[in-house]
Protein backbone atom coordinates (compact mmCIF):
# COMPACT_ATOMS: atom_id res chain seq x y z
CA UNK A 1 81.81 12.13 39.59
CA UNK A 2 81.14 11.64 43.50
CA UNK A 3 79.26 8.34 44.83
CA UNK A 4 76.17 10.20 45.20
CA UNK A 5 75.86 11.38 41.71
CA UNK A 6 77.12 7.77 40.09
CA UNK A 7 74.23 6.18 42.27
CA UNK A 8 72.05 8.15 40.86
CA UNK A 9 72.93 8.22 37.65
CA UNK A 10 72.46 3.97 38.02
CA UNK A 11 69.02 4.49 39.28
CA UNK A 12 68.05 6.66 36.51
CA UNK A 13 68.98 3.89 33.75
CA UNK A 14 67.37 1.61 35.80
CA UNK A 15 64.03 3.39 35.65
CA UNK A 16 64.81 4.73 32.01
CA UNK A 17 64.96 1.01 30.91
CA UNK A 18 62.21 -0.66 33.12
CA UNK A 19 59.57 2.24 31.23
CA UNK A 20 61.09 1.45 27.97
CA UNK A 21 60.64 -1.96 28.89
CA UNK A 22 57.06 -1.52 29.62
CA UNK A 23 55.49 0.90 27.01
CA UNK A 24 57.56 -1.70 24.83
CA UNK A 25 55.29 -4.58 25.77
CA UNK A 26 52.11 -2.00 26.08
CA UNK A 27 52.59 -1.34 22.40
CA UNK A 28 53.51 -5.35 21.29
CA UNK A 29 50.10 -6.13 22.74
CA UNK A 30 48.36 -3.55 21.12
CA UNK A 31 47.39 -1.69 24.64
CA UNK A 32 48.44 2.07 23.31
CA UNK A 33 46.00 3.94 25.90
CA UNK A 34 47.69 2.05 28.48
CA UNK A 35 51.15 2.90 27.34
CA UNK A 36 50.34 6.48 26.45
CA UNK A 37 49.29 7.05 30.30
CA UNK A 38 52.49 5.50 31.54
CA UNK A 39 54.34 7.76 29.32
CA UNK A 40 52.59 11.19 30.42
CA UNK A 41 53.56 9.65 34.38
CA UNK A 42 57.13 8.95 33.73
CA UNK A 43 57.55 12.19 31.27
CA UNK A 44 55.92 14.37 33.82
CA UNK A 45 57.66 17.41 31.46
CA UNK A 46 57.32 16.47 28.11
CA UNK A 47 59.14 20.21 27.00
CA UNK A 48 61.82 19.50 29.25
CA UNK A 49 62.36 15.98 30.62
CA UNK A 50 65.88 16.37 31.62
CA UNK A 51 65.59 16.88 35.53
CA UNK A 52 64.73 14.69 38.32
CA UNK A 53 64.37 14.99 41.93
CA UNK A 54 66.05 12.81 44.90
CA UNK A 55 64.52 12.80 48.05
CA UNK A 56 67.17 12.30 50.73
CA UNK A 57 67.25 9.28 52.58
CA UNK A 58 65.22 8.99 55.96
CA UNK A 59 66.95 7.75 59.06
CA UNK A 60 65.12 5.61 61.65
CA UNK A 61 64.85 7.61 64.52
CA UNK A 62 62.98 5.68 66.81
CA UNK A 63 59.78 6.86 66.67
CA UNK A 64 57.04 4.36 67.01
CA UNK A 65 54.96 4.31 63.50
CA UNK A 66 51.66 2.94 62.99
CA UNK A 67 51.59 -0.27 60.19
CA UNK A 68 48.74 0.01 57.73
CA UNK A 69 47.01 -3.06 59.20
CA UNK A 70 47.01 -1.02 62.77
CA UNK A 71 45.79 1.76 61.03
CA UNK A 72 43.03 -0.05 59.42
CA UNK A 73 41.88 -2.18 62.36
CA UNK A 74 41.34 0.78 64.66
């Protein structure tokens, strides 16, 4: 298994067990809607929820961005 893959594999868990975390309290305090909705986001496939998709990191490249408070103040 190459870097890339193992990485990824970690961040998957991670995400796997912060959701299970979460519908886990959902359903403790009784809030089902609320855990049913974060289940249909994470299990965007319900018939096949075995594939995920990695977008590749983005490099600075020096070109000037606008902050959401310029944005919002112009």
């Amino acid at each position: 298994m190459d870097n890339t893959t193992k990485i990824r594999e970690e961040l998957i868990t991670q995400i796997e067990n912060y959701y299970c975390q979460r519908l886990t309290e959902l359903v403790d305090m009784k809030m089902f809607d609320d855990a049913h909705s974060i289940y249909e986001e994470f299990a965007v496939d319900v018939d096949n929820p075995v594939e995920w998709f990695f977008i590749k990191d983005v490099e600075d490249d020096d070109t000037e961005t606008l902050s959401i408070d310029d944005q919002t103040n112009r």
